[in-house]
Protein backbone atom coordinates (compact mmCIF):
# COMPACT_ATOMS: atom_id res chain seq x y z
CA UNK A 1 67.98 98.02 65.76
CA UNK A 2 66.30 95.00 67.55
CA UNK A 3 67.48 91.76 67.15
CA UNK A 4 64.36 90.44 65.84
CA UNK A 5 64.79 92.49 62.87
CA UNK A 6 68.18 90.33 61.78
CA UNK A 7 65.69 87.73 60.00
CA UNK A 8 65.81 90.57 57.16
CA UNK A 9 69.72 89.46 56.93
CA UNK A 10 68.49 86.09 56.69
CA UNK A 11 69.33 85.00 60.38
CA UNK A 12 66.49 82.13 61.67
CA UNK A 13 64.20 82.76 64.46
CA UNK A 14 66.23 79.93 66.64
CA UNK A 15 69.12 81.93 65.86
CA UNK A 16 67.47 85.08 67.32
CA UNK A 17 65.88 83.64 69.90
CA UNK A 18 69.15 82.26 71.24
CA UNK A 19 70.88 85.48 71.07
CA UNK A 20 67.73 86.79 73.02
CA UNK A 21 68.01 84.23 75.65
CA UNK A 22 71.40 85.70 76.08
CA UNK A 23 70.49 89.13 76.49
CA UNK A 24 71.33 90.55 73.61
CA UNK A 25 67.76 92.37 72.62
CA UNK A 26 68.99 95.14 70.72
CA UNK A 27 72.24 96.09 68.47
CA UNK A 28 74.74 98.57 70.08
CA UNK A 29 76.15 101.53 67.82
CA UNK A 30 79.38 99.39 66.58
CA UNK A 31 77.43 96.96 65.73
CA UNK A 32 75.19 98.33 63.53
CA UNK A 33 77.81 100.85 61.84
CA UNK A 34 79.14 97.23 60.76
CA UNK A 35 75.64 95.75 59.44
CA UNK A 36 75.23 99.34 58.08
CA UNK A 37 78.33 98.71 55.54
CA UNK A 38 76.47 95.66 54.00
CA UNK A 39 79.64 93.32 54.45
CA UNK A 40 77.43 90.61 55.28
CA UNK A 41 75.23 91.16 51.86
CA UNK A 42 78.39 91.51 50.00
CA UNK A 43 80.61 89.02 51.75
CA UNK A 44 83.32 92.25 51.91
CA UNK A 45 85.68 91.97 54.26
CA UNK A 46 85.57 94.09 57.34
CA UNK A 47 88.24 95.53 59.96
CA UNK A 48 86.26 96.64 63.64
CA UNK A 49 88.21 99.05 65.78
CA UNK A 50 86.83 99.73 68.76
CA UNK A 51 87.21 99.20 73.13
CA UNK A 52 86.56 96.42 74.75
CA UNK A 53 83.51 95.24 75.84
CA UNK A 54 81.90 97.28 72.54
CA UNK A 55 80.00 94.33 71.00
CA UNK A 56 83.06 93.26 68.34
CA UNK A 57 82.88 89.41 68.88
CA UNK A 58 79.14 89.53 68.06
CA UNK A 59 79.93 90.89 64.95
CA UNK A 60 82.36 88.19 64.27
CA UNK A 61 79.40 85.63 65.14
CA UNK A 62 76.68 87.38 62.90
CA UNK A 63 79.63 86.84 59.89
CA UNK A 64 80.33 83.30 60.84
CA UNK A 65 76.46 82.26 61.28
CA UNK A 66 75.70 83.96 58.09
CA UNK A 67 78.41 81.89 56.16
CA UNK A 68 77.73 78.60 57.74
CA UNK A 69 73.71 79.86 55.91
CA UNK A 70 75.63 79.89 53.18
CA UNK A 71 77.23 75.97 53.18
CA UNK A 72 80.73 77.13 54.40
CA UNK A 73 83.12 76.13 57.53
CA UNK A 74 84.13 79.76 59.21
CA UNK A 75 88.42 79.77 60.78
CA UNK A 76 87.77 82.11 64.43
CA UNK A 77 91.66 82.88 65.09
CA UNK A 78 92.39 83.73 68.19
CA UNK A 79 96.47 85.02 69.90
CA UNK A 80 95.57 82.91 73.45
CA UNK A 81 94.83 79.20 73.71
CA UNK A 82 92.54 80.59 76.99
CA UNK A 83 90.71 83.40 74.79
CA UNK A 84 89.85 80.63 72.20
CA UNK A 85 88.53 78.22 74.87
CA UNK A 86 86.47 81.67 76.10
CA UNK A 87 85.41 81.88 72.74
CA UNK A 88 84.26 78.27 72.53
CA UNK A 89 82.33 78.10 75.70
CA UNK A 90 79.84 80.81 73.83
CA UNK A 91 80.04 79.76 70.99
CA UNK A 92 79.15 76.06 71.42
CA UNK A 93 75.75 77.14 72.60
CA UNK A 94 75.17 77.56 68.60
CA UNK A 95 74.02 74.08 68.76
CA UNK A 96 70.83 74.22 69.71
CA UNK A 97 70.64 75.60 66.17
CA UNK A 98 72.23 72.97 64.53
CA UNK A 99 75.91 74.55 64.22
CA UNK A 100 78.47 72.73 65.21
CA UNK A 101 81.42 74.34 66.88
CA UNK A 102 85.17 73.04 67.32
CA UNK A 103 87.85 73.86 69.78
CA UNK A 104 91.48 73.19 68.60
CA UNK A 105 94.16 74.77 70.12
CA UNK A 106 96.75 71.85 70.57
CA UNK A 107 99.15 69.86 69.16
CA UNK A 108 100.94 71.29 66.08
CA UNK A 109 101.86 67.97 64.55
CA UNK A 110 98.52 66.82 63.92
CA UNK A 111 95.88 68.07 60.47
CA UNK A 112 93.08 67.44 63.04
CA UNK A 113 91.02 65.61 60.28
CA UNK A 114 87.89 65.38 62.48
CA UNK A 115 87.56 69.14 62.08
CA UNK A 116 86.25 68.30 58.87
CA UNK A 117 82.36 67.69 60.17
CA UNK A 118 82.41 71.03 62.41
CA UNK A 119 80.87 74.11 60.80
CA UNK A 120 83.09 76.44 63.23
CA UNK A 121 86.55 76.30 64.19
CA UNK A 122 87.97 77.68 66.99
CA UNK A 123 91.83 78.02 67.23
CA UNK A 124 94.94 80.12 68.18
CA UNK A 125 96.89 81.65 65.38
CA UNK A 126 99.79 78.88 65.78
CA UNK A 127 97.31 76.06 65.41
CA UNK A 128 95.80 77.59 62.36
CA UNK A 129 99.26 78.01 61.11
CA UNK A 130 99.71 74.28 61.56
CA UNK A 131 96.43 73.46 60.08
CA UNK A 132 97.88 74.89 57.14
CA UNK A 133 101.09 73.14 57.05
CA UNK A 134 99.31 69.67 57.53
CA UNK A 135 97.16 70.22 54.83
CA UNK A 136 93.92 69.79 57.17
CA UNK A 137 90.84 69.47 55.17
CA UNK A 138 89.12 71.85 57.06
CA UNK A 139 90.97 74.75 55.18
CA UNK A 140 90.12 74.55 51.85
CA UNK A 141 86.31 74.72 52.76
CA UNK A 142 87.02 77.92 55.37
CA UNK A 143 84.86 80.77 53.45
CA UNK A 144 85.31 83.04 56.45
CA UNK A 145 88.31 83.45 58.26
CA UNK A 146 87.55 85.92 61.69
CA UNK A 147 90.78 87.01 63.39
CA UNK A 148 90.82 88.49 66.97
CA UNK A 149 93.44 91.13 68.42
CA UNK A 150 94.36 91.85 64.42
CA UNK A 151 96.95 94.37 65.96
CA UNK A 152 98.95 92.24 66.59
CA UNK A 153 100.91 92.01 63.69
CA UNK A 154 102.91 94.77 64.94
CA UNK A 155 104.00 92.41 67.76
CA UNK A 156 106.83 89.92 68.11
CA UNK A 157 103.77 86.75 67.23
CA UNK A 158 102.89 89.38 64.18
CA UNK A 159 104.87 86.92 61.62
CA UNK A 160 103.06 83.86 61.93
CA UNK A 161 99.58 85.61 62.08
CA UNK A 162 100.79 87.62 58.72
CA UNK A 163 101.59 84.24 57.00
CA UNK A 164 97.98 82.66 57.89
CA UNK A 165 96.39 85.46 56.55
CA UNK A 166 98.81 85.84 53.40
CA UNK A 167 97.99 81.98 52.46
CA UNK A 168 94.55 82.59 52.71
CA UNK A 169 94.36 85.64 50.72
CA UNK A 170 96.92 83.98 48.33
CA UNK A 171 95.02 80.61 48.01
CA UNK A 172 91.90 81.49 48.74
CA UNK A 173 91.08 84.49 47.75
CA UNK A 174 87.05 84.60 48.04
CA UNK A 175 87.24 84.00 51.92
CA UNK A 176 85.73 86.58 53.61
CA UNK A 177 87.78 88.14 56.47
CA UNK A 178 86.59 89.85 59.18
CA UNK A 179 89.28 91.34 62.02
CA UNK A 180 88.76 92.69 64.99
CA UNK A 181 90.66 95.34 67.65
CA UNK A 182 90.78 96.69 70.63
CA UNK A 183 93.62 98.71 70.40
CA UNK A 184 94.60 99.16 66.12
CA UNK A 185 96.38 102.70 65.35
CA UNK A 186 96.81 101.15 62.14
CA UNK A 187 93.20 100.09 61.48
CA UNK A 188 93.60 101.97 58.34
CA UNK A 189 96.81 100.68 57.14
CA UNK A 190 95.61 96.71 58.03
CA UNK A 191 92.20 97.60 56.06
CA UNK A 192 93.92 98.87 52.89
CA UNK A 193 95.60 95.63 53.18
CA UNK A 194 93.22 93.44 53.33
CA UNK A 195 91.08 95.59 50.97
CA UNK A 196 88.32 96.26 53.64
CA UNK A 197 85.61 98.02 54.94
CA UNK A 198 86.70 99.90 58.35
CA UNK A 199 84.48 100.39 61.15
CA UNK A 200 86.33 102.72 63.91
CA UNK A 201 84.43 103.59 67.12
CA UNK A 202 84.96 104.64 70.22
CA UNK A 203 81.24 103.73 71.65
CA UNK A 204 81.88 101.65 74.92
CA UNK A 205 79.28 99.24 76.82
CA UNK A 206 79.45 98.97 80.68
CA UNK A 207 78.04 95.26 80.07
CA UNK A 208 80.17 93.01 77.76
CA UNK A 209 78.61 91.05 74.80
């Protein structure tokens, strides 16, 4: 599948022309087993299981430009203040399209009220946490919430990435979640939980995306 043919999901030219321009041309395998399960159509949430450097953060993107089409703020969750700041640096380039993208990975006494004119979110799952807890006005208008290195709810920081998740399932139950793994022997159990579409693969690209 060529990238050109996302404008059938709905995705503008300046969108595709910008994922062009950084050579992305075609979909990989992953990629389009997750377009294949129509979670973007059906705003179903969706667990991707596969290596690194398979293509899962551009899946992530496609979900977050696609609700931000749809008048909704998208919540990317990441474990590492340095992975979210990766993150960022890509993902600010969506401005050129008219998204705009926020970094916030500090200070967990603060609601961070000018997060309320960003689109996209950026932040580590302790920030988000505190989002919550300040009662930042960014939340209640989150209608996608992506988290990276889901497996690690089996680890000691599992607890405070299980309550982020719980209060938005709880509270806002028509956000769309989309997580993504590397490494999930329990891809099945986390998608039964979060009552989602699985997409296990173990396709791997030598060039990262």
């Amino acid at each position: 599948m060529i990238v050109q043919e996302l404008s059938n999901y709905g995705f503008s030219n300046s969108i595709v022309k910008l994922l062009e321009k950084r050579g992305i041309h075609e979909l990989n395998p992953v990629q389009k087993k997750a377009l294949a399960t129509r979670f973007l159509e059906n705003n179903a949430n969706l667990v991707v299981a596969s290596p690194t450097a398979s293509g899962k953060t551009l899946i992530g993107e496609l979900a977050a430009l696609n609700t931000i089409r749809k008048g909704k703020k998208v919540a990317y969750t990441c474990p590492l203040r340095a992975l979210a700041s990766e993150h960022y640096e890509t993902f600010k380039k969506y401005k050129a399209t008219g998204i705009n993208v926020a970094l916030s990975i500090g200070d967990y006494d603060s609601s961070d009220s000018w997060l309320a004119k960003y689109d996209w979110c950026v932040t580590t799952n302790e920030k988000l946490d505190s989002l919550f807890r300040h009662r930042s006005k960014f939340i209640p208008n989150v209608g996608l919430l992506v988290v990276d290195e889901i497996h690690l709810l089996d680890s000691d920081r599992g607890p405070t990435l299980e309550t982020v998740i719980t209060r938005f399932k709880q509270l806002f139950p028509k956000v769309q979640i989309v997580a993504l793994s590397a490494t999930a022997p329990n891809a099945r159990e986390i998608a039964d939980w979060l009552d989602a579409e699985l997409v296990e693969s173990n396709w791997l690209s030598l060039i990262h995306i």
